[in-house]
N, C-alpha and C. Protein backbone atom coordinates (compact mmCIF):
# COMPACT_ATOMS: atom_id res chain seq x y z
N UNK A 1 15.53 -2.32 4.45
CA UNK A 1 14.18 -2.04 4.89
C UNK A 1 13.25 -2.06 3.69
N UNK A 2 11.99 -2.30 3.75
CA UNK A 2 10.99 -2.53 2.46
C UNK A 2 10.50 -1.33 2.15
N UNK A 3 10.45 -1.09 0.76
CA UNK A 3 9.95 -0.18 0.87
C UNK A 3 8.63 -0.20 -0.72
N UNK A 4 7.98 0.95 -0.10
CA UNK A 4 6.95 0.73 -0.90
C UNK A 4 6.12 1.88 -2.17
N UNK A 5 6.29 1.36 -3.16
CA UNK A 5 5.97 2.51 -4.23
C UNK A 5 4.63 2.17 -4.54
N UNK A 6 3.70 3.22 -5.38
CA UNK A 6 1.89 2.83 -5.24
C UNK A 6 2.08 3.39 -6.36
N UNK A 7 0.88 3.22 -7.14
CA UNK A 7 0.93 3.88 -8.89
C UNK A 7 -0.64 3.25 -9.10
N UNK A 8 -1.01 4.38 -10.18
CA UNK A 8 -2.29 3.82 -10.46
C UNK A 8 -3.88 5.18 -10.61
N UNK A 9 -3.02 6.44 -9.81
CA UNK A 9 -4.05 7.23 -9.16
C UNK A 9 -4.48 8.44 -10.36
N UNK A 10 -5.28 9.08 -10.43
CA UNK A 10 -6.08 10.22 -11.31
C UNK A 10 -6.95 10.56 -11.30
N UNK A 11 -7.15 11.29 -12.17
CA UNK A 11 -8.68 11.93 -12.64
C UNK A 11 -9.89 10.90 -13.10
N UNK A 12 -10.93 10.76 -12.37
CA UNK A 12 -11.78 9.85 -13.11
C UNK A 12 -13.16 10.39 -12.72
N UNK A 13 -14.13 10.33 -13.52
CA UNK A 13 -15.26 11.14 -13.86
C UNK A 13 -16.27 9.96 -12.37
N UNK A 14 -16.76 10.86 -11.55
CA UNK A 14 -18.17 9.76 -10.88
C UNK A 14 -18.54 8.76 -10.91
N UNK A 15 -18.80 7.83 -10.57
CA UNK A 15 -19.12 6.11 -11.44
C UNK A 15 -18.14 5.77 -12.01
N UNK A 16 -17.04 6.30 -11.88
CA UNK A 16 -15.68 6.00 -12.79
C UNK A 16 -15.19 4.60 -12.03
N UNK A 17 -13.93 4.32 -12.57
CA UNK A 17 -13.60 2.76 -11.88
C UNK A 17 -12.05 3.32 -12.17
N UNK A 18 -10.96 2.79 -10.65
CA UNK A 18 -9.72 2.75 -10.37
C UNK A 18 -8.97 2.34 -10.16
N UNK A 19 -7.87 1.68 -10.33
CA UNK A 19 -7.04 0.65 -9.67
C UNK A 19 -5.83 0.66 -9.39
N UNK A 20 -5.63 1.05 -7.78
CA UNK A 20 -4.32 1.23 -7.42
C UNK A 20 -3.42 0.13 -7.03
N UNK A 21 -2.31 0.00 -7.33
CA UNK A 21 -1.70 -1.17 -7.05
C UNK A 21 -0.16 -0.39 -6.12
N UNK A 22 0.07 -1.54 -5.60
CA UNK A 22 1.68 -1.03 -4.47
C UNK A 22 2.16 -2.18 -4.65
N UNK A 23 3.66 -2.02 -4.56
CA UNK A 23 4.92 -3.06 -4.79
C UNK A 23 5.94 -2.89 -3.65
N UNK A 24 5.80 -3.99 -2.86
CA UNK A 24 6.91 -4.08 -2.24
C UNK A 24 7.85 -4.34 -2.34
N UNK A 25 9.49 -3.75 -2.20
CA UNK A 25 10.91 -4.46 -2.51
C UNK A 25 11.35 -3.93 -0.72
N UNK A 26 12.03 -5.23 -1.09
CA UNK A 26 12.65 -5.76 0.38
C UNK A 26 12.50 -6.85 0.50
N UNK A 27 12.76 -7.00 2.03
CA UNK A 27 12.60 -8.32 2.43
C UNK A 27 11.05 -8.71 2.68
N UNK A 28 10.16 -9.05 1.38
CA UNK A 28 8.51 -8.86 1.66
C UNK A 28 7.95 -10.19 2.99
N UNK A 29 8.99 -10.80 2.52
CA UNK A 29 8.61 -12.21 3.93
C UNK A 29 7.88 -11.84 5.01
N UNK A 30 8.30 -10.75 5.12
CA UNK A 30 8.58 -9.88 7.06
C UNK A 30 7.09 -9.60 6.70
N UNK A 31 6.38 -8.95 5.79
CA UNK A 31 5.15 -8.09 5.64
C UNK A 31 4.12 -8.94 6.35
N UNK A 32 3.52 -8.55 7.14
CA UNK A 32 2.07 -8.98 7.51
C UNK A 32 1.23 -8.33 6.93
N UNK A 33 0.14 -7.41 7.54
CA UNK A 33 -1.07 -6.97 7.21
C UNK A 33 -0.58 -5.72 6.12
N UNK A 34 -1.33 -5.72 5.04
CA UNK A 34 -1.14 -4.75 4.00
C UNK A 34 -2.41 -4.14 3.06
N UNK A 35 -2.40 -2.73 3.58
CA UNK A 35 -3.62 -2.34 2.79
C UNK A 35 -3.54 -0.73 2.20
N UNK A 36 -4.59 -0.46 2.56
CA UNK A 36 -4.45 1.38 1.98
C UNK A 36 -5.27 2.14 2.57
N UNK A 37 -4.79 3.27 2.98
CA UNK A 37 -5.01 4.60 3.62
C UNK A 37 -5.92 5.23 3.26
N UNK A 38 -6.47 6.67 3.24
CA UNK A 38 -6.84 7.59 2.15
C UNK A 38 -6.36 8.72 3.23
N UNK A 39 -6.24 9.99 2.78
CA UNK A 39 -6.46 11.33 3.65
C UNK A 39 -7.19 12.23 2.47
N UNK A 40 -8.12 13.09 3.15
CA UNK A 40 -8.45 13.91 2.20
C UNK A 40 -8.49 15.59 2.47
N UNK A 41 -8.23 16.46 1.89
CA UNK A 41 -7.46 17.65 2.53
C UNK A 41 -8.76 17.81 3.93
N UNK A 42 -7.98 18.82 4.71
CA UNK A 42 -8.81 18.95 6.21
C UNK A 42 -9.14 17.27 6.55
N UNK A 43 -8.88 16.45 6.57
CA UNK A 43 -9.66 15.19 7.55
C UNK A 43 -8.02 14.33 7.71
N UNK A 44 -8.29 13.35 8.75
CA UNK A 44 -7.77 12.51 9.34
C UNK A 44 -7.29 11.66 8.37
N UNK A 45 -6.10 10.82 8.29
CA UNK A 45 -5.97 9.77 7.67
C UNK A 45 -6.80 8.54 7.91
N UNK A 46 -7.50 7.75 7.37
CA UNK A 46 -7.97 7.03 7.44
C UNK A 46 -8.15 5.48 6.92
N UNK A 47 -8.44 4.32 7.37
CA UNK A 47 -7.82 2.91 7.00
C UNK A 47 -9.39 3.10 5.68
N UNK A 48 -8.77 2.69 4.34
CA UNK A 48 -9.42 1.96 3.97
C UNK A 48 -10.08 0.82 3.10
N UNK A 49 -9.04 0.02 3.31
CA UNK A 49 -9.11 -1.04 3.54
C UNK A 49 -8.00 -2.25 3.84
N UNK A 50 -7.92 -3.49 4.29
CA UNK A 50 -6.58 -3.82 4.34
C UNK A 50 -6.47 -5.49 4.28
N UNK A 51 -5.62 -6.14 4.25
CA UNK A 51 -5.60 -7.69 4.27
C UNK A 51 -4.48 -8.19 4.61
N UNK A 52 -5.14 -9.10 5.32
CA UNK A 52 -3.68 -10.28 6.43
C UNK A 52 -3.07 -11.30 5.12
N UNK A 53 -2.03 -11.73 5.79
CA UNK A 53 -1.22 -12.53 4.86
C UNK A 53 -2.33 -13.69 4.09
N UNK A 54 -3.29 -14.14 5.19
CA UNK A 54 -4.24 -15.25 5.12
C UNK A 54 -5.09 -14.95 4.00
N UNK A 55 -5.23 -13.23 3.70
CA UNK A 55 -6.31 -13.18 2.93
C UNK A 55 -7.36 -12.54 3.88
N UNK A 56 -7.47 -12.58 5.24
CA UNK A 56 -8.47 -11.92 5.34
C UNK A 56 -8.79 -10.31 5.48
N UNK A 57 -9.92 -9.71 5.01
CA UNK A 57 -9.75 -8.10 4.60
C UNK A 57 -10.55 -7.60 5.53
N UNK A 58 -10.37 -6.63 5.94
CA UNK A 58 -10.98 -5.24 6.20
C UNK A 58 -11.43 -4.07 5.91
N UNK A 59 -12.50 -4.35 5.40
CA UNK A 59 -13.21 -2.52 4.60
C UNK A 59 -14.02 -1.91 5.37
N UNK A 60 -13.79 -0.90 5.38
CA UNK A 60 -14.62 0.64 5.71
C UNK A 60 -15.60 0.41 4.99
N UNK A 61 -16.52 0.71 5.80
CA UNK A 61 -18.08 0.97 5.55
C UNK A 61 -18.26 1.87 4.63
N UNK A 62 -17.71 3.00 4.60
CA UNK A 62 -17.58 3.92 3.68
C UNK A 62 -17.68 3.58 1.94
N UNK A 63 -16.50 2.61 1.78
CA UNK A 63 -16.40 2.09 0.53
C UNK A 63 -16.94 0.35 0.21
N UNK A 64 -17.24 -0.04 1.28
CA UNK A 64 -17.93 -1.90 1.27
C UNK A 64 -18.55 -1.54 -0.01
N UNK A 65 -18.57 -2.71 -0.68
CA UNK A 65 -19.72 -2.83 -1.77
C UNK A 65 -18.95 -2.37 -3.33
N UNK A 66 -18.17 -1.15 -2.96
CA UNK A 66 -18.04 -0.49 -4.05
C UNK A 66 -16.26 -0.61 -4.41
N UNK A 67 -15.14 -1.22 -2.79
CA UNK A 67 -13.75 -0.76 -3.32
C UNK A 67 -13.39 -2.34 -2.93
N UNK A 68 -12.55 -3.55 -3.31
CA UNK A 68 -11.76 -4.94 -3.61
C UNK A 68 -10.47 -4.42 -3.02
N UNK A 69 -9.66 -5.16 -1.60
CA UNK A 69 -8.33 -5.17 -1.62
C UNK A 69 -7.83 -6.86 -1.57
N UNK A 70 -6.83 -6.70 -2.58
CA UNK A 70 -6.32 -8.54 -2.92
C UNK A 70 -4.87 -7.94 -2.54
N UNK A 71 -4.29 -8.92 -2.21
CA UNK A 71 -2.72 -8.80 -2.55
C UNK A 71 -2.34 -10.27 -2.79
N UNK A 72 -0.36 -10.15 -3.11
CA UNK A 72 -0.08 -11.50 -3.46
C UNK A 72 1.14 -11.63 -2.89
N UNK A 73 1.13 -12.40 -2.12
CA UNK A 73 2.29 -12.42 -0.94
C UNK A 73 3.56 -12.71 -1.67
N UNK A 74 4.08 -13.66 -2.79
CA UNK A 74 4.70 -13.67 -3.54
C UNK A 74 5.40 -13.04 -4.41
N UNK A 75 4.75 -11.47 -4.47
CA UNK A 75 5.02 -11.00 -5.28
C UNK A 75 5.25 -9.48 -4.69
N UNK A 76 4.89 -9.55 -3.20
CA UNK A 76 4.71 -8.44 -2.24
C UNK A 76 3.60 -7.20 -2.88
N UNK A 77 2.92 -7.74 -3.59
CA UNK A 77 2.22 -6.38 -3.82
C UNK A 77 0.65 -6.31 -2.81
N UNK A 78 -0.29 -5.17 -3.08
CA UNK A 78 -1.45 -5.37 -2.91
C UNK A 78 -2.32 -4.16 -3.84
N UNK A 79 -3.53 -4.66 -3.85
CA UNK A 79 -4.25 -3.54 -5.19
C UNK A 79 -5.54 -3.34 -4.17
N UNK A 80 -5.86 -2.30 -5.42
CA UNK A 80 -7.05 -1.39 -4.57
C UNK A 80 -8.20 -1.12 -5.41
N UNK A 81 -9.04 -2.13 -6.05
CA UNK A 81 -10.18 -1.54 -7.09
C UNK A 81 -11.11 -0.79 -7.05
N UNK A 82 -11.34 0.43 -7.13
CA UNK A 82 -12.05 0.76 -7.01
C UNK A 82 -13.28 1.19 -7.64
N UNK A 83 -14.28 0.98 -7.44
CA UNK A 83 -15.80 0.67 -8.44
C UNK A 83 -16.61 1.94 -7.69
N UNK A 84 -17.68 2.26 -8.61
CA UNK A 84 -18.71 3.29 -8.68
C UNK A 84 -17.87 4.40 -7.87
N UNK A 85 -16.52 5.10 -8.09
CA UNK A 85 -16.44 6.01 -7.04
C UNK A 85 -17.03 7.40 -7.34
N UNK A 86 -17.10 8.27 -6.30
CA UNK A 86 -17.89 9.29 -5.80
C UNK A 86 -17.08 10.59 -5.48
N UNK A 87 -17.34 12.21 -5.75
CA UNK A 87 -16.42 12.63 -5.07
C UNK A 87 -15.53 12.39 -3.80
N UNK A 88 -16.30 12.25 -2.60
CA UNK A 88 -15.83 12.19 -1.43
C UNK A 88 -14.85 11.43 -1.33
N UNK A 89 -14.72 10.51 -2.42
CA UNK A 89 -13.35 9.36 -2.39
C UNK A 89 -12.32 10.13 -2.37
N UNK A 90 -12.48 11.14 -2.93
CA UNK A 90 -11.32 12.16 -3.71
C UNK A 90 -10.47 12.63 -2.69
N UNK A 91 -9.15 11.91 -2.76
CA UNK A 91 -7.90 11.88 -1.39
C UNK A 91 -6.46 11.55 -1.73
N UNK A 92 -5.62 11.30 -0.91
CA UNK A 92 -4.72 11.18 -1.39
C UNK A 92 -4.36 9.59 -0.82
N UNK A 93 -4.28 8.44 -1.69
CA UNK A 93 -4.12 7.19 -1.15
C UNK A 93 -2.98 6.63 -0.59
N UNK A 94 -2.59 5.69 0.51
CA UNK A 94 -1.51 5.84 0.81
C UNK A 94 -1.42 4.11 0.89
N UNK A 95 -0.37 3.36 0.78
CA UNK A 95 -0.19 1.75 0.58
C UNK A 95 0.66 1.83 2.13
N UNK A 96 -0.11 0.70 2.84
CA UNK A 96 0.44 0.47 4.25
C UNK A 96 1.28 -0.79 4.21
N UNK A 97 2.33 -1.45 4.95
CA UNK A 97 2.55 -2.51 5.42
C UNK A 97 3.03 -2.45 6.89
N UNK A 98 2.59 -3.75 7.58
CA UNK A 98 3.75 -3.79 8.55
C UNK A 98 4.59 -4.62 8.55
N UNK A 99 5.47 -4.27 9.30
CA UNK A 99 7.02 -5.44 9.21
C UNK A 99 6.74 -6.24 10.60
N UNK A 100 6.57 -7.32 10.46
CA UNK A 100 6.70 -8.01 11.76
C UNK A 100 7.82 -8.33 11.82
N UNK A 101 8.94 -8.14 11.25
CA UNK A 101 10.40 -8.68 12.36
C UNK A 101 10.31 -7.22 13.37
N UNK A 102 10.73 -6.13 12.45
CA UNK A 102 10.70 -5.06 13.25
C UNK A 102 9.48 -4.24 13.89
N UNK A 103 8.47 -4.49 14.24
CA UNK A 103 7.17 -4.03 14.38
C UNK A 103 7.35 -2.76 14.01
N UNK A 104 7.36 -2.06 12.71
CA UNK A 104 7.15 -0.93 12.12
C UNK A 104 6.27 -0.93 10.93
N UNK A 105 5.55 0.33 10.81
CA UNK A 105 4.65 0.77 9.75
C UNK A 105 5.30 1.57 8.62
N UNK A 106 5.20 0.89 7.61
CA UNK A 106 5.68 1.17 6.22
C UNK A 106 4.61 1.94 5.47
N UNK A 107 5.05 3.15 4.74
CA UNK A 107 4.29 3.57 4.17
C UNK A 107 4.73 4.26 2.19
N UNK A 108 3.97 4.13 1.73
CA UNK A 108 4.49 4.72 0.51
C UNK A 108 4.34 6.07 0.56
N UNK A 109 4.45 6.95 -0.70
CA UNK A 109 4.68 7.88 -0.85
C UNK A 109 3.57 8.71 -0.98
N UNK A 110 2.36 7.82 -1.18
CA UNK A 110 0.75 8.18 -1.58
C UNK A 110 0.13 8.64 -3.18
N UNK A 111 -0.67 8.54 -3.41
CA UNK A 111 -0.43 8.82 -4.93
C UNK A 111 -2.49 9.09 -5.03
N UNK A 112 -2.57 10.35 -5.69
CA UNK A 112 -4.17 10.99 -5.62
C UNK A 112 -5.35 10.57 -6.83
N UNK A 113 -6.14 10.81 -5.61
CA UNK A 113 -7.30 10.05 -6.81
C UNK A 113 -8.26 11.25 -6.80
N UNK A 114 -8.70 11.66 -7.97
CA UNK A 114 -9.31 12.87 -7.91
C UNK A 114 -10.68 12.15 -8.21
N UNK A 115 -11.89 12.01 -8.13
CA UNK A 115 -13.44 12.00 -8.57
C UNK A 115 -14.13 13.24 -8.94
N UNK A 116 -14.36 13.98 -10.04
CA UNK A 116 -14.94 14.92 -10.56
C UNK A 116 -15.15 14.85 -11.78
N UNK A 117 -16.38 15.60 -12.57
CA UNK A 117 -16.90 15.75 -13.57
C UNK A 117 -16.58 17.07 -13.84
């Protein structure tokens, strides 16, 4: 089964800049859509942002403008840049895939991004 480790997350001052990256090992073939989560204590998990094998992405309004998700099918990974962030970013990020042989949701282990001065 694939599984997925994320690295990348910390302390970074307001306007700061981040970049989370996730690695898939397994069988990455299977992976379709792959992106990243956030939860932040008291709230919902939430998508934000994600991309099909094709390349095409999906961002939350929340972060448009300000957060980049690429991945590289080859290499099973996907990254998460994040530009001008803000407290409210401040969550715990989580790297999604799904498996289309087995229609299951893969998740990593999550890894935190703090925004504060």
């Amino acid at each position: 089964q694939v599984q997925l480790v994320e690295s990348g997350g910390g302390l970074v001052q307001p306007g700061g800049s981040l970049r989370l990256s996730c690695t898939a090992s397994g069988s990455i073939f299977s992976l379709g859509v792959m992106g990243w989560y956030r939860q932040a204590p008291g709230k919902q998990r939430e998508l934000v942002a994600s991309s099909t094998r094709s390349g095409l992405t999906n961002v939350a309004d929340s972060v448009k403008g300000r957060f980049t998700v690429s991945r590289d099918n080859t290499k099973g990974t996907v990254a998460l840049q994040m530009n001008s962030l803000k407290p409210e970013d401040t969550a715990v990020y989580y790297c999604n895939a799904r498996d289309r042989l087995l229609s299951l949701d893969i998740w990593g282990q999550g890894t935190l991004v703090t925004v504060s001065s």
